[in-house]
PDB file of N, CA and C in Angstrom:
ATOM      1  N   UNK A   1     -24.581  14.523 -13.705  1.00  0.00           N
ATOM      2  CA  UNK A   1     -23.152  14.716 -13.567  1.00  0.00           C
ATOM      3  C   UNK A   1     -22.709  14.500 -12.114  1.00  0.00           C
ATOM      4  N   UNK A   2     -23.196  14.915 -10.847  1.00  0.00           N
ATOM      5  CA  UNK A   2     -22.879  14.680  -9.869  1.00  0.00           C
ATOM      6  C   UNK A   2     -23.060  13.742  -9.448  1.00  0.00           C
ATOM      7  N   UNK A   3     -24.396  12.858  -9.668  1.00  0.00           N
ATOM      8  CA  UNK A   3     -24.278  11.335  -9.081  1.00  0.00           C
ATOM      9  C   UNK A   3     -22.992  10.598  -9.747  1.00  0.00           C
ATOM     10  N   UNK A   4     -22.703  11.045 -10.892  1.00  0.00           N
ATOM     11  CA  UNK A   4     -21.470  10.326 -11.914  1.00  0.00           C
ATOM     12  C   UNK A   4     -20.095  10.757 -11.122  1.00  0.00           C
ATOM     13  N   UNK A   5     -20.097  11.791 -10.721  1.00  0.00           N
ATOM     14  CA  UNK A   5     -18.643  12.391 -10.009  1.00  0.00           C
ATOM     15  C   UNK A   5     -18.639  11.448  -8.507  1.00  0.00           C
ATOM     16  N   UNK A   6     -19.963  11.634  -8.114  1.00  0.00           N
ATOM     17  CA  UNK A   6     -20.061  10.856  -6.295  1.00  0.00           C
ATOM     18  C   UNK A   6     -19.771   9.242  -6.720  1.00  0.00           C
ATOM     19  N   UNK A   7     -20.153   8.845  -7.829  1.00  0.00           N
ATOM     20  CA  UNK A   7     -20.064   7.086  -8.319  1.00  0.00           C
ATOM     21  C   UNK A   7     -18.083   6.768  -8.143  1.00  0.00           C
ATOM     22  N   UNK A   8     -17.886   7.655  -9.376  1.00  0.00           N
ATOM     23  CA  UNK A   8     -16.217   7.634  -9.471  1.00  0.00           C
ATOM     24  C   UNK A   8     -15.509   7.633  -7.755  1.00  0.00           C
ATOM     25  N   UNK A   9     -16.174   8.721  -6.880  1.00  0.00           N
ATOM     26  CA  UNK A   9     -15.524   8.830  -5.713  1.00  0.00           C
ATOM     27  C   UNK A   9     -15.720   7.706  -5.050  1.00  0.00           C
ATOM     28  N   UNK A  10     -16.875   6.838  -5.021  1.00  0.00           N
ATOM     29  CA  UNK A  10     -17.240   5.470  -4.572  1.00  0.00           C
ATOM     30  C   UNK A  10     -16.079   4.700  -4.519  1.00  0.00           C
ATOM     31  N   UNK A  11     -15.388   4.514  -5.882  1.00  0.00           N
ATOM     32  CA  UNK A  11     -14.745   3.813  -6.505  1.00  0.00           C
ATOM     33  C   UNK A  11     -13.531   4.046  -7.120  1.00  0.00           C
ATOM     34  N   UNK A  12     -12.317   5.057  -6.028  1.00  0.00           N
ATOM     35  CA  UNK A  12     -11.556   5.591  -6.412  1.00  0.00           C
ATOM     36  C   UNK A  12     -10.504   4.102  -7.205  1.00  0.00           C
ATOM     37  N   UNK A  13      -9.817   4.768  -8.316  1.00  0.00           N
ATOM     38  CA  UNK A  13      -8.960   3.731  -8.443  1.00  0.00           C
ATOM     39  C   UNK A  13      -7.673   3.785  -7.494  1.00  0.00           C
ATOM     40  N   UNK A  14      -7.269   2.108  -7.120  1.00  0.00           N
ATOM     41  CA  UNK A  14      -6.479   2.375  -5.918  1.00  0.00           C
ATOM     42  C   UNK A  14      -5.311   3.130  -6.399  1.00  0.00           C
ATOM     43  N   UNK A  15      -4.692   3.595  -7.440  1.00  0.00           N
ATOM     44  CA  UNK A  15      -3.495   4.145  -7.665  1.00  0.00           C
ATOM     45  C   UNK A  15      -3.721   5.395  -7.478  1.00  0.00           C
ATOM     46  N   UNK A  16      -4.663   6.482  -7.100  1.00  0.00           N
ATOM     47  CA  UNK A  16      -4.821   7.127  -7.000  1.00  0.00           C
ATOM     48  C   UNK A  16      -5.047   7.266  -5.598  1.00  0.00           C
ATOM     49  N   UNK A  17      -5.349   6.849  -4.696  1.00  0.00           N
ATOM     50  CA  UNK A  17      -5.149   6.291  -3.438  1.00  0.00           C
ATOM     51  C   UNK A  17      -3.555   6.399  -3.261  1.00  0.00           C
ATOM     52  N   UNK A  18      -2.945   5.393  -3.211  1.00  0.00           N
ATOM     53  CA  UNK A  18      -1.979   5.318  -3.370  1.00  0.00           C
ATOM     54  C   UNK A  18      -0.834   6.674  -3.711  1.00  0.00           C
ATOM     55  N   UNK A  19      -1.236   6.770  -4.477  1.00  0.00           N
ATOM     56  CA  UNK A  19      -0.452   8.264  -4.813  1.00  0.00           C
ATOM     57  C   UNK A  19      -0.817   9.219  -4.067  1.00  0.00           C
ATOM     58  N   UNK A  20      -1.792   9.608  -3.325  1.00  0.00           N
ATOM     59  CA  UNK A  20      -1.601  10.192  -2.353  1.00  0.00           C
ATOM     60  C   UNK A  20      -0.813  10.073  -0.956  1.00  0.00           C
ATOM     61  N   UNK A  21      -1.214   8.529  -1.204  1.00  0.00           N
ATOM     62  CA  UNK A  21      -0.181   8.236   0.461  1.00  0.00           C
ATOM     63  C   UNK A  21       1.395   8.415   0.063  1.00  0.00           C
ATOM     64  N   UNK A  22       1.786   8.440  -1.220  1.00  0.00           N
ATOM     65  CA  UNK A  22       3.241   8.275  -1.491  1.00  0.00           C
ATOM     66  C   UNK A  22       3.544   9.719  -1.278  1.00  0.00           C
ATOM     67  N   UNK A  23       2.714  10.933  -1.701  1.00  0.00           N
ATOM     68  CA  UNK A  23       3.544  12.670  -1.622  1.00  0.00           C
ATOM     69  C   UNK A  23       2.667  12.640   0.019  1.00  0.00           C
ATOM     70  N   UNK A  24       2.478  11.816   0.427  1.00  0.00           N
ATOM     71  CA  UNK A  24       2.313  12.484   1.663  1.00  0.00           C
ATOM     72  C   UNK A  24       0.669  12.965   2.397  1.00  0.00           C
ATOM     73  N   UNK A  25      -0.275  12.900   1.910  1.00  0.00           N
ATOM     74  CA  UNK A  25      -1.303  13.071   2.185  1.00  0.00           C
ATOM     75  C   UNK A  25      -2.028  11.676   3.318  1.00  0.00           C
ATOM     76  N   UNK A  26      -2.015  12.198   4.323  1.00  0.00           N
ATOM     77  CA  UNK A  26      -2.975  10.468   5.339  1.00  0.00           C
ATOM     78  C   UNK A  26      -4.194  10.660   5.002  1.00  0.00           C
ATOM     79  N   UNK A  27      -4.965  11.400   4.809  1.00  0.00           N
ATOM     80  CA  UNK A  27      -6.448  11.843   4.608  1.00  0.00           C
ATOM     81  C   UNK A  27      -6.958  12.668   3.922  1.00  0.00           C
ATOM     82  N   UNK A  28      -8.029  12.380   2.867  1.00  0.00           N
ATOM     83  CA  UNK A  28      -8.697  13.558   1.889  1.00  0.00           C
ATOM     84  C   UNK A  28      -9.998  13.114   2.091  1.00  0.00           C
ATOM     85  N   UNK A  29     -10.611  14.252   2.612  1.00  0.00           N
ATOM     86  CA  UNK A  29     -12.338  14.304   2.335  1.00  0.00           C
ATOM     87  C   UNK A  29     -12.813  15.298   1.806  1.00  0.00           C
ATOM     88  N   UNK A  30     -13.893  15.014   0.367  1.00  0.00           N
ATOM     89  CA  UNK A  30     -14.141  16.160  -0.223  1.00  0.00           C
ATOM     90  C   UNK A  30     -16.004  15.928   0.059  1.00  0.00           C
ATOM     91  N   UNK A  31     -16.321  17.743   0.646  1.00  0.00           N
ATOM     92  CA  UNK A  31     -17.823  17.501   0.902  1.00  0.00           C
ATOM     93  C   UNK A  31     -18.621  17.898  -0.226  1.00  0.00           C
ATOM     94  N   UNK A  32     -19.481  18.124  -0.248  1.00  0.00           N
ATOM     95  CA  UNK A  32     -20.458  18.304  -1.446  1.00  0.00           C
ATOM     96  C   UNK A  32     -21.558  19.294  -1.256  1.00  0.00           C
ATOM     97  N   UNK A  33     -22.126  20.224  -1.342  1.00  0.00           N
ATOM     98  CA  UNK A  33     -23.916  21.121  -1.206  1.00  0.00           C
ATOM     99  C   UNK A  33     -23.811  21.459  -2.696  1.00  0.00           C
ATOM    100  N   UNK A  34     -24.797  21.353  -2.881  1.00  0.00           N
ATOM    101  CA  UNK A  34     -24.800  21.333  -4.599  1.00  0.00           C
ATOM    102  C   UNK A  34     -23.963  21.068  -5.340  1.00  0.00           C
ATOM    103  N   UNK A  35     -23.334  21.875  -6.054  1.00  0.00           N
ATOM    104  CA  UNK A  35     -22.337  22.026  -7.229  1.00  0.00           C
ATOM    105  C   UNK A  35     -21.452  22.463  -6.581  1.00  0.00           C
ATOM    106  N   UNK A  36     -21.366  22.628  -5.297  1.00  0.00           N
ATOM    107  CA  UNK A  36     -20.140  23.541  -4.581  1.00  0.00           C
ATOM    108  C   UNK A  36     -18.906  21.932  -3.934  1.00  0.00           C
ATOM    109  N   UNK A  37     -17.756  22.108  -4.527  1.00  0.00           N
ATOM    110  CA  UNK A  37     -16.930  21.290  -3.623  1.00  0.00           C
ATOM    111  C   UNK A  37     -16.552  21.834  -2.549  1.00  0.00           C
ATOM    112  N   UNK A  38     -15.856  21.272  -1.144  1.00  0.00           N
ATOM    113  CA  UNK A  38     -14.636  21.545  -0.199  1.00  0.00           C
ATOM    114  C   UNK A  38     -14.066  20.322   0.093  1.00  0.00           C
ATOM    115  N   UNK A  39     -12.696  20.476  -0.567  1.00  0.00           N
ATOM    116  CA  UNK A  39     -11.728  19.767  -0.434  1.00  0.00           C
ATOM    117  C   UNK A  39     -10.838  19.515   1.213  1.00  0.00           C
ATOM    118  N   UNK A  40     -10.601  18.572   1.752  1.00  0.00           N
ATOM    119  CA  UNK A  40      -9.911  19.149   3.034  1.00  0.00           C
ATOM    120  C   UNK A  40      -8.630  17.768   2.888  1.00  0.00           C
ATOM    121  N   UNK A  41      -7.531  17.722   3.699  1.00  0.00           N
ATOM    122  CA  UNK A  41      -6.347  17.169   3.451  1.00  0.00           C
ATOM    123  C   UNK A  41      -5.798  16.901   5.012  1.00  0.00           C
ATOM    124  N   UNK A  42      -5.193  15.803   5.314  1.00  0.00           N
ATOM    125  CA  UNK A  42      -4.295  15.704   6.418  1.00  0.00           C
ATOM    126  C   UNK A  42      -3.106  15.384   5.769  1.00  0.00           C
ATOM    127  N   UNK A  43      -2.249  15.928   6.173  1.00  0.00           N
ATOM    128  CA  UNK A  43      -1.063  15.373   5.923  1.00  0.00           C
ATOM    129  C   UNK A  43       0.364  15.236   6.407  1.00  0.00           C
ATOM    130  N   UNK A  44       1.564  15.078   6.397  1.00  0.00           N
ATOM    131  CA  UNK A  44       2.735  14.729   7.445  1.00  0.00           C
ATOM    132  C   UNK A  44       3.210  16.619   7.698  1.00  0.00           C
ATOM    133  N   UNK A  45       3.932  16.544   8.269  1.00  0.00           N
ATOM    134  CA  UNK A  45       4.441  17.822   8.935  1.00  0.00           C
ATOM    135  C   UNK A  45       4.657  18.880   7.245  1.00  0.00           C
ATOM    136  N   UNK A  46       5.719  18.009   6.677  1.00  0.00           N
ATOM    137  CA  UNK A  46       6.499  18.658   5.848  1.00  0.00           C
ATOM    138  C   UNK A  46       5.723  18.881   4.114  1.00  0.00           C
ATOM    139  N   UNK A  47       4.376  18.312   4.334  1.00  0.00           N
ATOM    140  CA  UNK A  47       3.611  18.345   2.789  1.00  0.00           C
ATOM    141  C   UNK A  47       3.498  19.764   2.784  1.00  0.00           C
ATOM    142  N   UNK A  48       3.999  20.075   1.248  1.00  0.00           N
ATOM    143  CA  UNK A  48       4.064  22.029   0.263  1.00  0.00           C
ATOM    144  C   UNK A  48       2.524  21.028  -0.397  1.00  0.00           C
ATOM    145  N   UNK A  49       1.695  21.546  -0.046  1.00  0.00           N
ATOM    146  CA  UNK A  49       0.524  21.691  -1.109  1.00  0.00           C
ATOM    147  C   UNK A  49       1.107  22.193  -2.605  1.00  0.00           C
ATOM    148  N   UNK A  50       1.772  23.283  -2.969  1.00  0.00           N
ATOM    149  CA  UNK A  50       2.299  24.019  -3.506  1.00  0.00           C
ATOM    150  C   UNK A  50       3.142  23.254  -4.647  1.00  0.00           C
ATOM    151  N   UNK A  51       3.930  22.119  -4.074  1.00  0.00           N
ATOM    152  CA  UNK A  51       4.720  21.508  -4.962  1.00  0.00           C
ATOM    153  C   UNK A  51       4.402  19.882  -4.928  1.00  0.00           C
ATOM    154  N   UNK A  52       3.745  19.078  -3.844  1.00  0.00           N
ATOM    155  CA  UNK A  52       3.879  18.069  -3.634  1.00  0.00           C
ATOM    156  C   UNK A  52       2.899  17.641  -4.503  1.00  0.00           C
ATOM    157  N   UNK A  53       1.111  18.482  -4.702  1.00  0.00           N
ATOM    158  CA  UNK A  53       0.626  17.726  -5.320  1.00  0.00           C
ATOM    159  C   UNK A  53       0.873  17.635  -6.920  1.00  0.00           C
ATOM    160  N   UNK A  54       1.933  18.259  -7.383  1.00  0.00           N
ATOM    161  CA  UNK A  54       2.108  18.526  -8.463  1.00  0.00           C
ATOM    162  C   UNK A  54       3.258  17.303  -8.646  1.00  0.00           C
ATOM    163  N   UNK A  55       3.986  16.540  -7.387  1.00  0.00           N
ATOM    164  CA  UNK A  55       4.873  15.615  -7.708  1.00  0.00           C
ATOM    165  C   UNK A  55       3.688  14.370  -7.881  1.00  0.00           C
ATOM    166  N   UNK A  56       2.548  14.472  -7.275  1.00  0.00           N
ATOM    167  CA  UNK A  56       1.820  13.191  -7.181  1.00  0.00           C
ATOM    168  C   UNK A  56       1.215  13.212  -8.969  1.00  0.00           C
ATOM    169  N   UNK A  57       0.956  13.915  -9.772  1.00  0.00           N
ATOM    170  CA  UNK A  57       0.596  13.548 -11.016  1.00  0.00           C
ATOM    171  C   UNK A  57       1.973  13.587 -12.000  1.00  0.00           C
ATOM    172  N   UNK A  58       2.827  14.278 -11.552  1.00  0.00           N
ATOM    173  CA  UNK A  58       4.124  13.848 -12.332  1.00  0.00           C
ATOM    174  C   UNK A  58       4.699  12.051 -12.157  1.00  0.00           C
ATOM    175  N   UNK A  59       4.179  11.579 -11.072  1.00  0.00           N
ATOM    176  CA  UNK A  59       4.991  10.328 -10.907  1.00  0.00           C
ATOM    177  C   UNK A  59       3.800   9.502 -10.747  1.00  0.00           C
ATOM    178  N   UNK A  60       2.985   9.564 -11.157  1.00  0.00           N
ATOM    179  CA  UNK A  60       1.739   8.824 -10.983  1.00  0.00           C
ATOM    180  C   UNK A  60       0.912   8.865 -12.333  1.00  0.00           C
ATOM    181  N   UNK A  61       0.921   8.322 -13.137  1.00  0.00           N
ATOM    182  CA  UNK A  61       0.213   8.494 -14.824  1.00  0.00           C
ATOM    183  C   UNK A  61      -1.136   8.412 -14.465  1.00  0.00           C
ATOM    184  N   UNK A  62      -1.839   7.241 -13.585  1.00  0.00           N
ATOM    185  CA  UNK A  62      -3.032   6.976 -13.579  1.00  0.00           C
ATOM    186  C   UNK A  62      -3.505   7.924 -12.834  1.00  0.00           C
ATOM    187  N   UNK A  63      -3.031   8.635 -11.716  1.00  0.00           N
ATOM    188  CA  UNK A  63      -3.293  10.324 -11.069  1.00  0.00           C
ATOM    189  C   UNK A  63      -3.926  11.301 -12.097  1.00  0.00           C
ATOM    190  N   UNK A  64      -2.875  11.133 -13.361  1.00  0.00           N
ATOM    191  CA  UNK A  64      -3.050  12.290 -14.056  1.00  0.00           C
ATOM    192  C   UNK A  64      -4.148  12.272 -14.820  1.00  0.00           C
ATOM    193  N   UNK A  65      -4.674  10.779 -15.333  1.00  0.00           N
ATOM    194  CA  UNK A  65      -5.682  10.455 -15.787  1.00  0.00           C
ATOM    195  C   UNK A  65      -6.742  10.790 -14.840  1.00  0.00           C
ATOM    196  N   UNK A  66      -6.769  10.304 -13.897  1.00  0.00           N
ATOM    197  CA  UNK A  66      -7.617  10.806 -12.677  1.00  0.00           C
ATOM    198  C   UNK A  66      -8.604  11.794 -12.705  1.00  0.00           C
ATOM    199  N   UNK A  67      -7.291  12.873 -12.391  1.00  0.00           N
ATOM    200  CA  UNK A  67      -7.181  14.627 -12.857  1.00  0.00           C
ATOM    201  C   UNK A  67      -8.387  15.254 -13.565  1.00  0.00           C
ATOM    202  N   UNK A  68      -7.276  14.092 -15.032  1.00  0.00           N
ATOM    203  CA  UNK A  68      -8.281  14.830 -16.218  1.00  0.00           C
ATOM    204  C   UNK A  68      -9.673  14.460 -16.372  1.00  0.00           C
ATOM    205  N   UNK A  69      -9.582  13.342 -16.075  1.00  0.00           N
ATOM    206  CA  UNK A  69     -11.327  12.698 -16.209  1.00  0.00           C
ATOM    207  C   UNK A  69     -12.359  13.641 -14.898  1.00  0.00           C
ATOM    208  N   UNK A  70     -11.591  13.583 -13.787  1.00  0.00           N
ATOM    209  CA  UNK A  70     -12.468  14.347 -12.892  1.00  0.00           C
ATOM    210  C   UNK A  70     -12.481  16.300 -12.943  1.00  0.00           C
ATOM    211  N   UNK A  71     -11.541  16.572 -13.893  1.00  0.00           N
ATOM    212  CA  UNK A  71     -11.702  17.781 -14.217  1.00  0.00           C
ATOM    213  C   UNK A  71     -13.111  18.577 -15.193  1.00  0.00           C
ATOM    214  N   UNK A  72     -13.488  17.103 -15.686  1.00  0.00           N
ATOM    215  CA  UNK A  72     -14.457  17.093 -17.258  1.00  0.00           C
ATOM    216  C   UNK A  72     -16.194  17.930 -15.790  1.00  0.00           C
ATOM    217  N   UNK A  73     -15.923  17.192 -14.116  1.00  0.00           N
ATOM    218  CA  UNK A  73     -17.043  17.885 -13.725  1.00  0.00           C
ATOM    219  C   UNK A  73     -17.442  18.802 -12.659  1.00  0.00           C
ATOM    220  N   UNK A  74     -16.265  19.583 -12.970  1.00  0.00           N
ATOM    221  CA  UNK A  74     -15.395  20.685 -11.658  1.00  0.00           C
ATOM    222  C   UNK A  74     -15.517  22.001 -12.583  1.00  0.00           C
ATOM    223  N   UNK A  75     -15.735  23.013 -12.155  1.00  0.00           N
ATOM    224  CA  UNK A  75     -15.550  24.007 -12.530  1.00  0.00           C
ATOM    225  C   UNK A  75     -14.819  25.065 -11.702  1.00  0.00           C
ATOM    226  N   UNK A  76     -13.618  25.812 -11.974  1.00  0.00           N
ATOM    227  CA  UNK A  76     -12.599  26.178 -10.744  1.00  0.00           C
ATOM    228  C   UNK A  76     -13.683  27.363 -10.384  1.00  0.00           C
ATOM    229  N   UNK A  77     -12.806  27.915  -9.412  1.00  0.00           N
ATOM    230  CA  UNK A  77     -13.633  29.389  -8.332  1.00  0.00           C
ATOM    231  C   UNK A  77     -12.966  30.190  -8.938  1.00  0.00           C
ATOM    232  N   UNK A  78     -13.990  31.583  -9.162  1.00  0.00           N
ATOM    233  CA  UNK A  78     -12.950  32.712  -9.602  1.00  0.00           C
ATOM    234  C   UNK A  78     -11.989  32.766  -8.341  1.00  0.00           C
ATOM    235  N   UNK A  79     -11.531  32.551  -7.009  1.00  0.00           N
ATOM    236  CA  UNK A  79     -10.633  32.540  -6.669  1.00  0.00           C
ATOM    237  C   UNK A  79      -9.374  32.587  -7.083  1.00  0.00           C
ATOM    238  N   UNK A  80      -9.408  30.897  -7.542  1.00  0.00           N
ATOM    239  CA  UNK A  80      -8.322  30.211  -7.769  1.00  0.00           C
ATOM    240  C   UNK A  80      -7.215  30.846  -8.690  1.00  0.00           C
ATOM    241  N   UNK A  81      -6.270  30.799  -8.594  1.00  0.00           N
ATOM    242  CA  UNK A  81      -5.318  31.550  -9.006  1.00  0.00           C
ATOM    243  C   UNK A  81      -5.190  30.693 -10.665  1.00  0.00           C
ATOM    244  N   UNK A  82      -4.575  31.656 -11.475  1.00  0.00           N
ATOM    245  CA  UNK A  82      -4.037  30.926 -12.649  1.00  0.00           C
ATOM    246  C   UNK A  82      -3.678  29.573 -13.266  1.00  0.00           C
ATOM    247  N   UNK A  83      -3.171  29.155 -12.091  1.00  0.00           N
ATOM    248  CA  UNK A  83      -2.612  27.613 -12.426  1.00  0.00           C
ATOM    249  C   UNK A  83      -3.264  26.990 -11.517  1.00  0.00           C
ATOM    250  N   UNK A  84      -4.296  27.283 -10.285  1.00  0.00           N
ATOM    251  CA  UNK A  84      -4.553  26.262  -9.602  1.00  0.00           C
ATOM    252  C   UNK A  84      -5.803  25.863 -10.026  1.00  0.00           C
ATOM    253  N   UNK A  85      -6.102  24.282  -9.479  1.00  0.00           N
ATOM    254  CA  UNK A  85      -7.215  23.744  -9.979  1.00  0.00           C
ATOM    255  C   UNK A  85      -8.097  24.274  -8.497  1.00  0.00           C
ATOM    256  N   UNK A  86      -7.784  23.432  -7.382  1.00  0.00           N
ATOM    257  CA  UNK A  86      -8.423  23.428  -6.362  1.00  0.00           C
ATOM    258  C   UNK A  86      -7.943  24.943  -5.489  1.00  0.00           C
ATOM    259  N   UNK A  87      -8.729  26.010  -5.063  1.00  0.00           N
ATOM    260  CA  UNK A  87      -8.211  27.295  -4.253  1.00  0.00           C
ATOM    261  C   UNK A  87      -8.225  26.818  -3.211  1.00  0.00           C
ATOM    262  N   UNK A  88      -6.887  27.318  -2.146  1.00  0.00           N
ATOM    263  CA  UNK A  88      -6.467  27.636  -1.103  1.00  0.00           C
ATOM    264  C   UNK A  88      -7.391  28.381  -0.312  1.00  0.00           C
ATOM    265  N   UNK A  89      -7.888  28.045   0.930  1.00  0.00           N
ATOM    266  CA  UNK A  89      -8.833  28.967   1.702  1.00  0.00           C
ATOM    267  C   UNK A  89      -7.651  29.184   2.725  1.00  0.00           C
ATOM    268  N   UNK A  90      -8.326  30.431   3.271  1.00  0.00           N
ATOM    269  CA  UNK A  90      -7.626  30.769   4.814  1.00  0.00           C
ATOM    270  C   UNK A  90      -8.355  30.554   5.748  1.00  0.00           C
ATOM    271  N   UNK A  91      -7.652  30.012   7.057  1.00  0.00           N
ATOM    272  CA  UNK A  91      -8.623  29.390   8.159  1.00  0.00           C
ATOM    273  C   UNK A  91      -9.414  30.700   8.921  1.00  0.00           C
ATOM    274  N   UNK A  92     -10.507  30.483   9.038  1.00  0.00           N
ATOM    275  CA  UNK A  92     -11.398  31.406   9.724  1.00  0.00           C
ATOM    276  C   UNK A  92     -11.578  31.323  11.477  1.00  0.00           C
ATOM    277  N   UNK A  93     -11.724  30.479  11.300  1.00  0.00           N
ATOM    278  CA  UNK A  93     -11.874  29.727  12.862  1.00  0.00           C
ATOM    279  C   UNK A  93     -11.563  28.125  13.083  1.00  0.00           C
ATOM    280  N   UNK A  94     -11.202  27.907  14.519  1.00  0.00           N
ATOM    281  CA  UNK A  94     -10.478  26.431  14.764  1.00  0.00           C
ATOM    282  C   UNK A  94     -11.052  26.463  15.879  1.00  0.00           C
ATOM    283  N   UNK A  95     -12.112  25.592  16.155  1.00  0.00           N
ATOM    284  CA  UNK A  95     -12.107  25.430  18.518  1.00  0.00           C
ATOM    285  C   UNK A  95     -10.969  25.069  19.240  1.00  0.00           C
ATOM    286  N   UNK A  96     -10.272  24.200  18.243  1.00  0.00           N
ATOM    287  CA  UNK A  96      -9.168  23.718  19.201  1.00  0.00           C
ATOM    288  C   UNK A  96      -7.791  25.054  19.363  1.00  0.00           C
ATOM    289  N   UNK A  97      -7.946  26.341  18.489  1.00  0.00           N
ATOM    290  CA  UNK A  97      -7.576  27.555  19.382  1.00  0.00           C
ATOM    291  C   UNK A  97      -7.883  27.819  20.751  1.00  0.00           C
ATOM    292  N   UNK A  98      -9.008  26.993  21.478  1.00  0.00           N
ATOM    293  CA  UNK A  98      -9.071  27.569  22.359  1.00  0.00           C
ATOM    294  C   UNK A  98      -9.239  26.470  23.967  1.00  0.00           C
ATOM    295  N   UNK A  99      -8.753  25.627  23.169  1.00  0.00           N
ATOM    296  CA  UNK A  99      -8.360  23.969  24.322  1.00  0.00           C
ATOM    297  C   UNK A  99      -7.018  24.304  24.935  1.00  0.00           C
TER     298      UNK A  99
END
């Protein structure tokens, strides 16, 4: 399952690409140690995690397909709240606090 999830990431389809750059995201890197994801995001001043990525599969069909196909090898965190797929962390530490 994970070489199959790392293959798909190889080979994102570009609309899914794409749909990120359209709600606003410049950069997504997701790391990997076992079965464990971390998701991380750059994005313009004004991106709501909260609402934006929810505009990128509303206006993006092949997103949503995306979604669902890459949901089949994710399993959420008891974290994650009710409706979210991916949980929100809080920052622990930054070096550049101290440049």
């Amino acid at each position: 399952m994970i070489k199959k999830y790392e293959e798909y990431h190889r080979n994102v389809w570009p609309e899914v690409i794409n749909g990120l750059k359209v709600i606003g995201i410049e950069r997504m890197e997701i790391f990997r140690i076992g079965n464990h994801l971390f998701m991380y995001c750059s994005a313009k001043d004004d991106f709501d995690p909260n609402t934006d990525f929810q505009k990128y599969t509303e206006t993006h069909p092949k997103a949503d397909e995306w979604n669902d196909l890459m949901s089949k090898f994710q399993e959420k965190v008891p974290e994650a709240g009710l409706g979210d797929w991916w949980a929100p962390m809080k920052l622990a530490f930054d070096s550049e606090w101290f440049e």
